[in-house]
C-alpha atoms as a PDB file:
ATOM      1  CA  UNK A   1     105.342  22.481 -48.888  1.00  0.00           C
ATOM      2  CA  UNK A   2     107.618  23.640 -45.829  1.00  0.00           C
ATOM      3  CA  UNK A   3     106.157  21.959 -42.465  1.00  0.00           C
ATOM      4  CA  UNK A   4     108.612  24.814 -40.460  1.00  0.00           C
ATOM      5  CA  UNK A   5     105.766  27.332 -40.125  1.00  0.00           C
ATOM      6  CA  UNK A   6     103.052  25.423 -39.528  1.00  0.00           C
ATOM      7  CA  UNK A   7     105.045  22.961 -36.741  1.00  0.00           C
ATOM      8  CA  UNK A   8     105.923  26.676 -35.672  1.00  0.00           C
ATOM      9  CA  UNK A   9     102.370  27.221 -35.253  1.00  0.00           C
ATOM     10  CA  UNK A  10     101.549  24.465 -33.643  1.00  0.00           C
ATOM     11  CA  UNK A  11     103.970  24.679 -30.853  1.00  0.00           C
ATOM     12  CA  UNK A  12     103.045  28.268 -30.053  1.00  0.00           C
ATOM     13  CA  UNK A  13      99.366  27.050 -29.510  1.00  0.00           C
ATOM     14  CA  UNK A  14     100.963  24.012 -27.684  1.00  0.00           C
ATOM     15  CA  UNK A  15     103.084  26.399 -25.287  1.00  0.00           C
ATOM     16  CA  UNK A  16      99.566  28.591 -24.611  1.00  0.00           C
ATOM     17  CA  UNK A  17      98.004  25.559 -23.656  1.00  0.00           C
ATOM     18  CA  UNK A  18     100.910  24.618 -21.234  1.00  0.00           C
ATOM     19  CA  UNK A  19     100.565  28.150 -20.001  1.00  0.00           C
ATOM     20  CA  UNK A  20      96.718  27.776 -19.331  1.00  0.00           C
ATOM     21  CA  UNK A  21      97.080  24.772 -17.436  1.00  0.00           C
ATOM     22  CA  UNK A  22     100.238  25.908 -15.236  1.00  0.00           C
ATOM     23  CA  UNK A  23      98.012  28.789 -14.082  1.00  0.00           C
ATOM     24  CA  UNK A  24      95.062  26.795 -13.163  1.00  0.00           C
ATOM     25  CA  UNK A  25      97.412  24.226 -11.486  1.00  0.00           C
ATOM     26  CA  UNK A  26      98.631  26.947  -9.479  1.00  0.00           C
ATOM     27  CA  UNK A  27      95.609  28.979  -9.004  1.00  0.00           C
ATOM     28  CA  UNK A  28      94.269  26.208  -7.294  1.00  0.00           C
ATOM     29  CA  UNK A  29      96.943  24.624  -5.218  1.00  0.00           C
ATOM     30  CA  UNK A  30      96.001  24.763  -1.211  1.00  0.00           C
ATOM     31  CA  UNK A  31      98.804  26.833   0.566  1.00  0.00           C
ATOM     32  CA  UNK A  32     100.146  26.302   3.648  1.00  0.00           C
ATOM     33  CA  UNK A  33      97.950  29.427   5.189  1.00  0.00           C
ATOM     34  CA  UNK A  34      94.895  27.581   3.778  1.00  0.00           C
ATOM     35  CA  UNK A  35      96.073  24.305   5.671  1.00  0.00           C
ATOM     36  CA  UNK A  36      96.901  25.677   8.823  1.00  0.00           C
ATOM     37  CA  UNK A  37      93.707  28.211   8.611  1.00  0.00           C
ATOM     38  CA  UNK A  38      91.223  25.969  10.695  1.00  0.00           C
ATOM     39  CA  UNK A  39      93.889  25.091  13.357  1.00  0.00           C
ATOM     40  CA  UNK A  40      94.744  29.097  13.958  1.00  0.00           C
ATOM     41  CA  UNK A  41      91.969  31.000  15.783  1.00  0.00           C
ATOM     42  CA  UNK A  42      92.063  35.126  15.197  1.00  0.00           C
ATOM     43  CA  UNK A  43      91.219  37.389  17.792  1.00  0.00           C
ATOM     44  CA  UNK A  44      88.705  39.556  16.738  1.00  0.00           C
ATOM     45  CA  UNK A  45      89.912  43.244  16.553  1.00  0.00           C
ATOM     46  CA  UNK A  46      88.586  46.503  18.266  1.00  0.00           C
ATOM     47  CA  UNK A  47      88.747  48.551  15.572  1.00  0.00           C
ATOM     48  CA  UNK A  48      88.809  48.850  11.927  1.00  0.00           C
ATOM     49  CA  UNK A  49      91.847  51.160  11.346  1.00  0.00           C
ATOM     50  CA  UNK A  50      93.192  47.644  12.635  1.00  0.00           C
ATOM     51  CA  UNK A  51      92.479  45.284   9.858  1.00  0.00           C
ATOM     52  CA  UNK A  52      94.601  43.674   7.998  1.00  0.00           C
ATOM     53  CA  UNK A  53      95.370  44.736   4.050  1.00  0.00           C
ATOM     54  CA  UNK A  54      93.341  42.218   2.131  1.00  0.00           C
ATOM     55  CA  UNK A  55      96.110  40.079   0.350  1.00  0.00           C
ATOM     56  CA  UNK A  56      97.404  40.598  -2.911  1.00  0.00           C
ATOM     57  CA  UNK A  57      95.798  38.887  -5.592  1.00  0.00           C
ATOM     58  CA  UNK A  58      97.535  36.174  -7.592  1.00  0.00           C
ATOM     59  CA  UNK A  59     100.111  37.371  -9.923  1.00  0.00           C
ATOM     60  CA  UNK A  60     100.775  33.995 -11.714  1.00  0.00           C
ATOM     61  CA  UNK A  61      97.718  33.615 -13.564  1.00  0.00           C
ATOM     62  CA  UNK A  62      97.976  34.233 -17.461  1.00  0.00           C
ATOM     63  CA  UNK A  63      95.770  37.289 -17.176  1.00  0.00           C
ATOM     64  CA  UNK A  64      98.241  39.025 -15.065  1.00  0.00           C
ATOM     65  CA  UNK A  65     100.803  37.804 -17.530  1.00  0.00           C
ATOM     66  CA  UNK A  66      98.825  39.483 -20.571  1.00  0.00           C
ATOM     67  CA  UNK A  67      98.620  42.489 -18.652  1.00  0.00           C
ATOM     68  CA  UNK A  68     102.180  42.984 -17.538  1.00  0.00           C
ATOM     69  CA  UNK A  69     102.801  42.258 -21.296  1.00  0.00           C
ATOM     70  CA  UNK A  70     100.744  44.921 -22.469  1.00  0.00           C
ATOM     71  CA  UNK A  71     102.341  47.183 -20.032  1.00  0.00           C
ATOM     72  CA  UNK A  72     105.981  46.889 -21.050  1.00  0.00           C
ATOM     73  CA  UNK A  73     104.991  47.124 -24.442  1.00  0.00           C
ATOM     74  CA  UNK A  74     103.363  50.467 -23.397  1.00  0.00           C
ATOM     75  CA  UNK A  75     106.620  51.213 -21.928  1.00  0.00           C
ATOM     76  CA  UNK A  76     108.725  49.939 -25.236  1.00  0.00           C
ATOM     77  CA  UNK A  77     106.121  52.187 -27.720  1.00  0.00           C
ATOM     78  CA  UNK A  78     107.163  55.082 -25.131  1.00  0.00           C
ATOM     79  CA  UNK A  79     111.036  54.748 -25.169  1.00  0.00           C
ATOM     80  CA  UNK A  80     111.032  53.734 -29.097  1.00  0.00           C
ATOM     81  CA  UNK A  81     108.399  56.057 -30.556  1.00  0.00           C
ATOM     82  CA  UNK A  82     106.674  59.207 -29.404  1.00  0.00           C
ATOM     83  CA  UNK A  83     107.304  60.385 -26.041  1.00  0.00           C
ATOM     84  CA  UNK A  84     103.826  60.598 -23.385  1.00  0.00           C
ATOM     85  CA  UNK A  85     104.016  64.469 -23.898  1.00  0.00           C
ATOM     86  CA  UNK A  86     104.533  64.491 -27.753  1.00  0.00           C
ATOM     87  CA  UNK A  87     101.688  61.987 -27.210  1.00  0.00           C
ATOM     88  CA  UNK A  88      99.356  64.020 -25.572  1.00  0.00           C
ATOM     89  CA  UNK A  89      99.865  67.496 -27.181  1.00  0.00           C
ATOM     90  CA  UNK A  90      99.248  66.246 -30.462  1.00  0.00           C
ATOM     91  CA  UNK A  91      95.931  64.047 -29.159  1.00  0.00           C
ATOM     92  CA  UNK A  92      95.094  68.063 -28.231  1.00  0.00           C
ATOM     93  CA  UNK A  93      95.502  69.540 -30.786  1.00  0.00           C
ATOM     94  CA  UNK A  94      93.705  66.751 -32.599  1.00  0.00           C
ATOM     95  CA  UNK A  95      90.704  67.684 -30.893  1.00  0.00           C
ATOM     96  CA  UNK A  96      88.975  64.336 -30.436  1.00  0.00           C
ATOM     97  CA  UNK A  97      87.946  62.492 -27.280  1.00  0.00           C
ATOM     98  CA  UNK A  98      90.778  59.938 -27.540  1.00  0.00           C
ATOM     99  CA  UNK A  99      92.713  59.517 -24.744  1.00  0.00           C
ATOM    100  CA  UNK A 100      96.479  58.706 -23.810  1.00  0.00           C
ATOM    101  CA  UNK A 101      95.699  55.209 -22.662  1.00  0.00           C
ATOM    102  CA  UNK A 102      93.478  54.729 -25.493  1.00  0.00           C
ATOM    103  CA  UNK A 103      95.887  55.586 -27.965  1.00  0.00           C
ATOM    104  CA  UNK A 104      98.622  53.339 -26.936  1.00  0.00           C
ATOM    105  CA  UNK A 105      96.008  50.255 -26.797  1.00  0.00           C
ATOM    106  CA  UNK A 106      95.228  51.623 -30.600  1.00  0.00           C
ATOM    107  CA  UNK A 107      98.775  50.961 -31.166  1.00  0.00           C
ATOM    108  CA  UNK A 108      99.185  48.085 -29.797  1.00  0.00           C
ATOM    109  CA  UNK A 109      96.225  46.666 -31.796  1.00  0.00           C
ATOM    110  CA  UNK A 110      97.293  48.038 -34.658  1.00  0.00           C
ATOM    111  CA  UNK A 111     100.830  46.424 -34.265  1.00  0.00           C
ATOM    112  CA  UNK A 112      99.058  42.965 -33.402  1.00  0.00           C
ATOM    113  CA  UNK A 113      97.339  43.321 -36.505  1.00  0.00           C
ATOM    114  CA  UNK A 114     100.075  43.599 -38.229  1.00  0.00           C
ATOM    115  CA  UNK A 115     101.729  40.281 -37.024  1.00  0.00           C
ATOM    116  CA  UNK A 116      98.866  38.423 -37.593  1.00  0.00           C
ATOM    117  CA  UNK A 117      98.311  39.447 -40.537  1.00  0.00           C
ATOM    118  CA  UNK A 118     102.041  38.689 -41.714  1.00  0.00           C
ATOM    119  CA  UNK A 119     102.029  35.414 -39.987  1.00  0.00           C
ATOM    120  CA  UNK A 120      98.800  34.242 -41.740  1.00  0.00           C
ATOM    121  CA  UNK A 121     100.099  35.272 -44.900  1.00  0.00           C
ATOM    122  CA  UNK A 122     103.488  33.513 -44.305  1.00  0.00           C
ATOM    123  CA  UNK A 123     101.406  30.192 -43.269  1.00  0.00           C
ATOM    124  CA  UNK A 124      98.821  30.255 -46.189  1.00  0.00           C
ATOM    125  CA  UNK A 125     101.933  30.652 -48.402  1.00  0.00           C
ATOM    126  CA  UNK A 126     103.764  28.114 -46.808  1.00  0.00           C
ATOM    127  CA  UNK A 127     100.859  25.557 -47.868  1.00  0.00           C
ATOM    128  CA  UNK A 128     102.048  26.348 -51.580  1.00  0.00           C
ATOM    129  CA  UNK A 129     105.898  26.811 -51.717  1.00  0.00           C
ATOM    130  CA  UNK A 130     108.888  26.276 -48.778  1.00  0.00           C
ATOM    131  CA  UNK A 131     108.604  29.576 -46.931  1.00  0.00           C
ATOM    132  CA  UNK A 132     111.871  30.687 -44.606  1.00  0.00           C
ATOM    133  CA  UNK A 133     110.552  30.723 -40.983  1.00  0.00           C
ATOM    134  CA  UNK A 134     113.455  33.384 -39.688  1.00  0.00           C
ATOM    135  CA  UNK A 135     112.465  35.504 -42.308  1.00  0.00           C
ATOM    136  CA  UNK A 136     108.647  35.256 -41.676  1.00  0.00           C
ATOM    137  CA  UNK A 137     109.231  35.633 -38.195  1.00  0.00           C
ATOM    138  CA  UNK A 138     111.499  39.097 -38.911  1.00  0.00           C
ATOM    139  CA  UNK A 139     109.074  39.897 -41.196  1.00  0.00           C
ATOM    140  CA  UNK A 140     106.169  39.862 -38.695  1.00  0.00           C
ATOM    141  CA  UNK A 141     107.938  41.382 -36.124  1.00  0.00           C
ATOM    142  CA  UNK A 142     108.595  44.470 -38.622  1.00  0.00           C
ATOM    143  CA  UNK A 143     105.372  44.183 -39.377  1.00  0.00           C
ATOM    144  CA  UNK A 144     103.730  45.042 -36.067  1.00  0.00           C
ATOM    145  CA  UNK A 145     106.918  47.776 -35.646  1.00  0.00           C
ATOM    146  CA  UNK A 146     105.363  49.348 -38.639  1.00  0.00           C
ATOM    147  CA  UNK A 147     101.597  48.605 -37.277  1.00  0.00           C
ATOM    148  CA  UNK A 148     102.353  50.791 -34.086  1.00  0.00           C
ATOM    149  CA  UNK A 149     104.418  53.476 -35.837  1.00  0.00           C
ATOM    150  CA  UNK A 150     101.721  53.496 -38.612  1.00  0.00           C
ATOM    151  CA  UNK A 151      98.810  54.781 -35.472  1.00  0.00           C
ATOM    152  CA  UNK A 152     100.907  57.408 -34.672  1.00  0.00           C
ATOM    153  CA  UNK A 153     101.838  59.086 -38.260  1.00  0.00           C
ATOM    154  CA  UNK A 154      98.035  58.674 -38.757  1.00  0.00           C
ATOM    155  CA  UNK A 155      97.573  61.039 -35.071  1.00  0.00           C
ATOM    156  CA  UNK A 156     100.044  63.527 -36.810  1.00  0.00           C
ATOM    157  CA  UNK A 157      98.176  63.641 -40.026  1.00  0.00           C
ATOM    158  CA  UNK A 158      94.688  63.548 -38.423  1.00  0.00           C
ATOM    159  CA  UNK A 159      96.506  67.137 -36.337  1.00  0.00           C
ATOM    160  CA  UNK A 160      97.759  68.635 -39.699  1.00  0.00           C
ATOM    161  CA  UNK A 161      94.503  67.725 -41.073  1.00  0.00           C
ATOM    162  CA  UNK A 162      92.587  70.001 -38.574  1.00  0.00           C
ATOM    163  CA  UNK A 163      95.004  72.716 -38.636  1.00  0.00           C
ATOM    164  CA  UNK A 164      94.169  73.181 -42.229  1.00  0.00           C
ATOM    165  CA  UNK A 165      90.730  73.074 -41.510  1.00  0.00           C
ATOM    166  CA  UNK A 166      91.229  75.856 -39.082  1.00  0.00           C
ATOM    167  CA  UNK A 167      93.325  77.973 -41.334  1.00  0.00           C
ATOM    168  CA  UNK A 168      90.732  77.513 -44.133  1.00  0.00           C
ATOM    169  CA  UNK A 169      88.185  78.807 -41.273  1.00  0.00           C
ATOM    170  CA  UNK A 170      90.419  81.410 -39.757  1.00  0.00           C
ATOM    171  CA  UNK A 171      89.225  84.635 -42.386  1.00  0.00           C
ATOM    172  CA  UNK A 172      85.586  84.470 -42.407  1.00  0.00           C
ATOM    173  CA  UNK A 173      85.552  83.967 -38.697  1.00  0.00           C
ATOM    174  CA  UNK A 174      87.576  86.982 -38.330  1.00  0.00           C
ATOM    175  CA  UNK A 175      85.454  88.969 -40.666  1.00  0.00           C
ATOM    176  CA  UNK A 176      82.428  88.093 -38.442  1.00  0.00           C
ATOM    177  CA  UNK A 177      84.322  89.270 -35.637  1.00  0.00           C
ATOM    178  CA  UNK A 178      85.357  92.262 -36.733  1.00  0.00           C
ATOM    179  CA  UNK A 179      81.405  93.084 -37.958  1.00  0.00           C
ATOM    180  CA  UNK A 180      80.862  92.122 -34.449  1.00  0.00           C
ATOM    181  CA  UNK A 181      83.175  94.320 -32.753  1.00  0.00           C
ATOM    182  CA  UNK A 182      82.439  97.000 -35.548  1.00  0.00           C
ATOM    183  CA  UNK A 183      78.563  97.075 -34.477  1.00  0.00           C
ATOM    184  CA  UNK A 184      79.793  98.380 -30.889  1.00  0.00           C
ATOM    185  CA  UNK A 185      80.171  94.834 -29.053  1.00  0.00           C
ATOM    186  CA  UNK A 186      83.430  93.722 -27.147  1.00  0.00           C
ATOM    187  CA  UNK A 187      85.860  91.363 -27.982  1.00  0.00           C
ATOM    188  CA  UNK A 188      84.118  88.768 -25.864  1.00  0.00           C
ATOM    189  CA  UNK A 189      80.956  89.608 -26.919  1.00  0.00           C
ATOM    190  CA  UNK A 190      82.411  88.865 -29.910  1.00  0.00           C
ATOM    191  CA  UNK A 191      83.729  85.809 -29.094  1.00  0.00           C
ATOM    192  CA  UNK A 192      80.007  84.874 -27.914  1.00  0.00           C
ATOM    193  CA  UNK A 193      78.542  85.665 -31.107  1.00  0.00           C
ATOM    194  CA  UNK A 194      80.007  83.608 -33.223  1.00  0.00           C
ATOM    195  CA  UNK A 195      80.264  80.433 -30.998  1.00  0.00           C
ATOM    196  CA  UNK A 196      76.439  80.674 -31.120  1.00  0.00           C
ATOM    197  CA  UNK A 197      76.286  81.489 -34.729  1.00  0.00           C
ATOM    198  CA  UNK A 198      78.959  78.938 -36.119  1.00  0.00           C
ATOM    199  CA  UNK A 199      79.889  75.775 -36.581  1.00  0.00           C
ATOM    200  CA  UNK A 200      84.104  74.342 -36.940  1.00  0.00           C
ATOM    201  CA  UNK A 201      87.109  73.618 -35.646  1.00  0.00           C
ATOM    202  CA  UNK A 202      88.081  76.950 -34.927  1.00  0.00           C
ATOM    203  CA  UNK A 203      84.487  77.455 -33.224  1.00  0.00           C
ATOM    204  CA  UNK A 204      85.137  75.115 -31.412  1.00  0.00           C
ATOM    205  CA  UNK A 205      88.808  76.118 -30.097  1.00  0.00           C
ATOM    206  CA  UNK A 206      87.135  79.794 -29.548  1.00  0.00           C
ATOM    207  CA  UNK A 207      84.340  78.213 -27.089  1.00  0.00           C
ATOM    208  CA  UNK A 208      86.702  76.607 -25.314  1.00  0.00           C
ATOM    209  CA  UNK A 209      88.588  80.284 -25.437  1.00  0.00           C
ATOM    210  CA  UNK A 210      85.245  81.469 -23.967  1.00  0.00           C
ATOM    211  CA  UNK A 211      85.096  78.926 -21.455  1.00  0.00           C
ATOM    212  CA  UNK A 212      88.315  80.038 -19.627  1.00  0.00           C
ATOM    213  CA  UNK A 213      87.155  83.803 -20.058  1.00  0.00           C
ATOM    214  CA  UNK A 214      83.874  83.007 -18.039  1.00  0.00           C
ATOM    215  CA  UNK A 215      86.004  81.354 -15.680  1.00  0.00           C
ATOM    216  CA  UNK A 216      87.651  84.208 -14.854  1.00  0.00           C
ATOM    217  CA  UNK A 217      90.306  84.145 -17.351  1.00  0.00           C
ATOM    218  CA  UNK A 218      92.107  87.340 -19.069  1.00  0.00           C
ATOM    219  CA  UNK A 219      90.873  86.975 -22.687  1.00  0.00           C
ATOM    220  CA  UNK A 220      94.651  87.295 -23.928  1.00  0.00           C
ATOM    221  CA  UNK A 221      95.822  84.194 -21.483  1.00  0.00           C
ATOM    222  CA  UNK A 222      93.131  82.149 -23.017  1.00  0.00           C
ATOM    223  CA  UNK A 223      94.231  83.294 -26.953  1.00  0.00           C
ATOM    224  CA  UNK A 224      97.868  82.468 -25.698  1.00  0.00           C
ATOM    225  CA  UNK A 225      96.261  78.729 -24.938  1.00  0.00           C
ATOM    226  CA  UNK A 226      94.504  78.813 -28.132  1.00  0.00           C
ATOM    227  CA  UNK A 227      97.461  79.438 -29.948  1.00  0.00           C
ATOM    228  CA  UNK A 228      99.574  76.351 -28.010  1.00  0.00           C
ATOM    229  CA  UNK A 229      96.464  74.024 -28.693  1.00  0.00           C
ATOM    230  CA  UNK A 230      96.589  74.984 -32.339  1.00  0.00           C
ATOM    231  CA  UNK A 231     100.089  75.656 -32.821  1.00  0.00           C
ATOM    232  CA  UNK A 232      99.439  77.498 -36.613  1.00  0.00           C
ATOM    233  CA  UNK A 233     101.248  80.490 -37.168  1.00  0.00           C
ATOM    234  CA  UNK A 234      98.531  82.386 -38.758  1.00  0.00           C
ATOM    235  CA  UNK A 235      96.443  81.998 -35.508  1.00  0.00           C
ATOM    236  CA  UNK A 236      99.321  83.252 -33.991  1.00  0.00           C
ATOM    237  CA  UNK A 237      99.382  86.422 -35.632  1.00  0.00           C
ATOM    238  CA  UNK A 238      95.658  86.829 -34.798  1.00  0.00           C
ATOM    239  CA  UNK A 239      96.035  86.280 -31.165  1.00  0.00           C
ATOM    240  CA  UNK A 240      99.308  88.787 -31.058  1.00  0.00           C
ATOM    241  CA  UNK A 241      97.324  91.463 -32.952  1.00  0.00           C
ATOM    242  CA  UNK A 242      94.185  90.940 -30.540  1.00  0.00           C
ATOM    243  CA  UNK A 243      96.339  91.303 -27.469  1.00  0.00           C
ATOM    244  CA  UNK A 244      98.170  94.181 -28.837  1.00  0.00           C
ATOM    245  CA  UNK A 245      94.953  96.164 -30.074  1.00  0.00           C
ATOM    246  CA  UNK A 246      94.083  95.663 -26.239  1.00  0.00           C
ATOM    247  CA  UNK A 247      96.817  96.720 -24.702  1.00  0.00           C
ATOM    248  CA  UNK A 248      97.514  99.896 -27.023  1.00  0.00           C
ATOM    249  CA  UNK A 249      93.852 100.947 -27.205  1.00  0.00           C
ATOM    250  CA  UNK A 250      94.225 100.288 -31.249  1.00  0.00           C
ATOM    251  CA  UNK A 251      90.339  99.882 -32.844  1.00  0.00           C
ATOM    252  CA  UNK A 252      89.989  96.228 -33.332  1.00  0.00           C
ATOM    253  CA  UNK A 253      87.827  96.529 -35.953  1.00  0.00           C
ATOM    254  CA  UNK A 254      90.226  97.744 -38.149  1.00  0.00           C
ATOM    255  CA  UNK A 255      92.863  95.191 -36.924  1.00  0.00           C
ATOM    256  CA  UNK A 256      90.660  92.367 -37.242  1.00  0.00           C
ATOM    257  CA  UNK A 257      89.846  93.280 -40.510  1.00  0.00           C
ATOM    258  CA  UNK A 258      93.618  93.352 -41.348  1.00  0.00           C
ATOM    259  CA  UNK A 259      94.197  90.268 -40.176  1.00  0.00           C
ATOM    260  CA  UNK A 260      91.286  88.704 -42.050  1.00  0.00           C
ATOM    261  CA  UNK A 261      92.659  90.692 -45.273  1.00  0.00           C
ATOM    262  CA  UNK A 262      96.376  88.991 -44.444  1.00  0.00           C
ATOM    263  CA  UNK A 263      94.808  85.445 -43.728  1.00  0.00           C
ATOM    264  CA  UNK A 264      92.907  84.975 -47.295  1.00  0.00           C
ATOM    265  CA  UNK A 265      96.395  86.311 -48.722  1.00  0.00           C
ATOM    266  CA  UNK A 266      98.425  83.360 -47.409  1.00  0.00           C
ATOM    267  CA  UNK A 267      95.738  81.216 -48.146  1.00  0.00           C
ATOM    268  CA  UNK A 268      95.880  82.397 -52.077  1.00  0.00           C
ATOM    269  CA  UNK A 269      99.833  82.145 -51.666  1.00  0.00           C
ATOM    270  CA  UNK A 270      99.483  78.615 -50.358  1.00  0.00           C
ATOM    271  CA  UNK A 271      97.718  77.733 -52.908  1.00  0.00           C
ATOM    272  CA  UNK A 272      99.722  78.765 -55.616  1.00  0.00           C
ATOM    273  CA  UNK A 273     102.246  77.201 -54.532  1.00  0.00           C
ATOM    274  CA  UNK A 274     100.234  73.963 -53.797  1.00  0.00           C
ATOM    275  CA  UNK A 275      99.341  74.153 -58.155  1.00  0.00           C
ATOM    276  CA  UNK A 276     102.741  74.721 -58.503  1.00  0.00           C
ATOM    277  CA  UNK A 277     103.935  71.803 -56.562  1.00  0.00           C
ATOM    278  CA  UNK A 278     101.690  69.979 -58.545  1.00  0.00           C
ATOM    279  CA  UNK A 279     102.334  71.102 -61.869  1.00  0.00           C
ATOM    280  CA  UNK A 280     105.819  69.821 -61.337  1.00  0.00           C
ATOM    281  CA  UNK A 281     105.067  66.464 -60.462  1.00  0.00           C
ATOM    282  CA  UNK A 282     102.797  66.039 -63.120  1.00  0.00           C
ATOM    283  CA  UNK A 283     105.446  66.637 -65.219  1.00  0.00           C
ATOM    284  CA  UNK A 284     107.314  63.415 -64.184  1.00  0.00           C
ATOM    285  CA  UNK A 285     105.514  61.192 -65.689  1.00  0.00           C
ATOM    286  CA  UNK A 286     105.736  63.156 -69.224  1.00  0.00           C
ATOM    287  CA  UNK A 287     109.476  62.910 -68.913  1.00  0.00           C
ATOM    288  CA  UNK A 288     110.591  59.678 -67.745  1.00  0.00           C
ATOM    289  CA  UNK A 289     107.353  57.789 -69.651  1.00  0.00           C
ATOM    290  CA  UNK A 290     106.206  59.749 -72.206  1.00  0.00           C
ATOM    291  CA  UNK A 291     109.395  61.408 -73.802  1.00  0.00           C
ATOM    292  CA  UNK A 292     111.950  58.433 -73.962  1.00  0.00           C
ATOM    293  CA  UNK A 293     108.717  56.321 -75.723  1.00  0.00           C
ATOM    294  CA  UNK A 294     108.399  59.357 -78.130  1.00  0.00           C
ATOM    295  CA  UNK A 295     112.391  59.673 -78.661  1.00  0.00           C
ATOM    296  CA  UNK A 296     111.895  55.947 -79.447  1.00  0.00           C
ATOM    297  CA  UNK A 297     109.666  56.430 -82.127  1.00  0.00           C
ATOM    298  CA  UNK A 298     110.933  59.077 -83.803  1.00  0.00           C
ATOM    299  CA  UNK A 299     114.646  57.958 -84.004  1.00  0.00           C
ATOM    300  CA  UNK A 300     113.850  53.947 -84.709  1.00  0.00           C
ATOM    301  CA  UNK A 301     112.127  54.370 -88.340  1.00  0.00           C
ATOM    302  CA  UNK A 302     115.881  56.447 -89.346  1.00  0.00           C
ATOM    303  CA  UNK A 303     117.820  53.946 -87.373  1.00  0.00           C
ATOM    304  CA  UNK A 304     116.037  51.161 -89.087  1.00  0.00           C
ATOM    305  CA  UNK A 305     116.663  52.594 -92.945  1.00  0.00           C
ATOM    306  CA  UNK A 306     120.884  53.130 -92.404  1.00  0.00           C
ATOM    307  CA  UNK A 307     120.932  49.599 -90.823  1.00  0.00           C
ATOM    308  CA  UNK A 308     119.381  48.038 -93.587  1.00  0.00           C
ATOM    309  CA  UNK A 309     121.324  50.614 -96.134  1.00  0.00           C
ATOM    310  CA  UNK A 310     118.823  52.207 -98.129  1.00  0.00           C
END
């Protein structure tokens, strides 16, 4: 048993303790202000645009340490990983109620976790077999580097995740517009309908759409910010078609309908070529597990009869 990682241990606690007690040495320390404070008599002042800032708080005390901490690694996550505005376009198009601020303190949890969780395992192994502390130590610091990165390939999949959703969404919403729009209504109309009648993703993007246009919105700026927040290409297509029909006096019906028609087309495409995707690395396993076992078998029992001579 290696004593390395668990003296390591111990002098990290040791050096938080030291910390602790600095702080509340310092914290409460009289000043010289404090000592000369009953000696010096202030004139009260006229007015109260007069007054004096109230003095900075305390900047030495371990919870302004953790803080500052937590800032620059804020800062680090920023200049090493995703920038702020990748950051927030893709908590957008997400679509959830997680902020900027909240996302980075995910990270940082996440990459916490991940230290701790390699550390632990390096000291629980260390009380079995001689364990390397600079290589426990690298390995928990590319630990937590994978912890942070790991929060933010999970915000990219969570955003492809609900752009499939709305693509999967995209044609029978269409179709119910175009009914709409085919029974005589307008486009916002429309728009209304279906917010109130369904339920989604895209529903959701399109009453947000509808929430511009009753601000006083053109309904083709507000599809050109429901494309951005989207960002798929077959919602694209829709809002270029829409705008166009509007501009050109084209029936809308009939484009909408179109549309829909195109949408379930690339969805059947898609999915082809998701089965054939598949199909191919299904066959991987048959030919580097399956097929040198059976070339095995069927060339041993020969191989076996001409070594033996028979």
């Amino acid at each position: 048993m290696s004593a390395q990682p668990i003296g390591a241990g111990a002098g990290l606690l040791a050096a938080v303790g030291i910390l602790l007690a600095l702080s509340a040495l310092r914290r409460g320390r009289i000043g010289l202000a404090h000592r000369l404070a009953p000696y010096v008599h202030r004139r009260a002042r006229t007015s109260g645009l007069l007054r004096a800032a109230a003095p900075p708080e305390d900047s030495r005390t371990v919870l302004a340490a953790l803080v500052r901490a937590l800032v620059r690694a804020a800062r680090v996550l920023e200049r090493g990983g995703s920038s702020a505005a990748s950051v927030r376009r893709r908590l957008e198009r997400a679509g959830g109620a997680l902020g900027y601020e909240e996302l980075r303190l995910q990270q940082l949890v996440w990459a916490g976790a991940g230290l701790a969780a390699t550390l632990g395992g390096g000291m629980l192994l260390a009380l079995v077999r001689p364990v390397n502390a600079p290589a426990l130590i690298a390995a928990s610091l590319l630990a937590a580097l994978a912890g942070a990165a790991g929060r933010d390939w999970w915000l990219s999949r969570e955003v492809e995740r609900r752009r499939a959703r709305i693509e999967a969404q995209l044609p029978d919403v269409v179709e119910l517009l175009a009914l709409v729009v085919g029974a005589g209504q307008g486009p916002v109309a429309a728009i209304e309908r279906v917010v109130a009648l369904g339920r989604g993703a895209l529903v959701d993007e399109l009453s947000l759409a509808l929430a511009e246009v009753r601000a006083g919105t053109v309904l083709t700026t507000a599809l050109v910010h429901l494309e951005q927040r989207v960002d798929s290409p077959r919602v694209a297509r829709l809002s270029e078609a829409i705008a166009i029909a509007l501009e050109r006096g084209t029936p809308l019906a009939d484009v909408l309908r179109s549309q829909a028609a195109d949408s379930r087309e690339a969805a059947r495409r898609e999915l082809m070529e998701e089965g054939g995707r598949r199909e191919i690395a299904q066959m991987v396993p048959v030919i580097f597990l399956v097929l040198p076992i059976t070339v095995v078998f069927a060339l041993f029992p020969g191989l076996f009869v001409l070594r033996i001579g028979l």
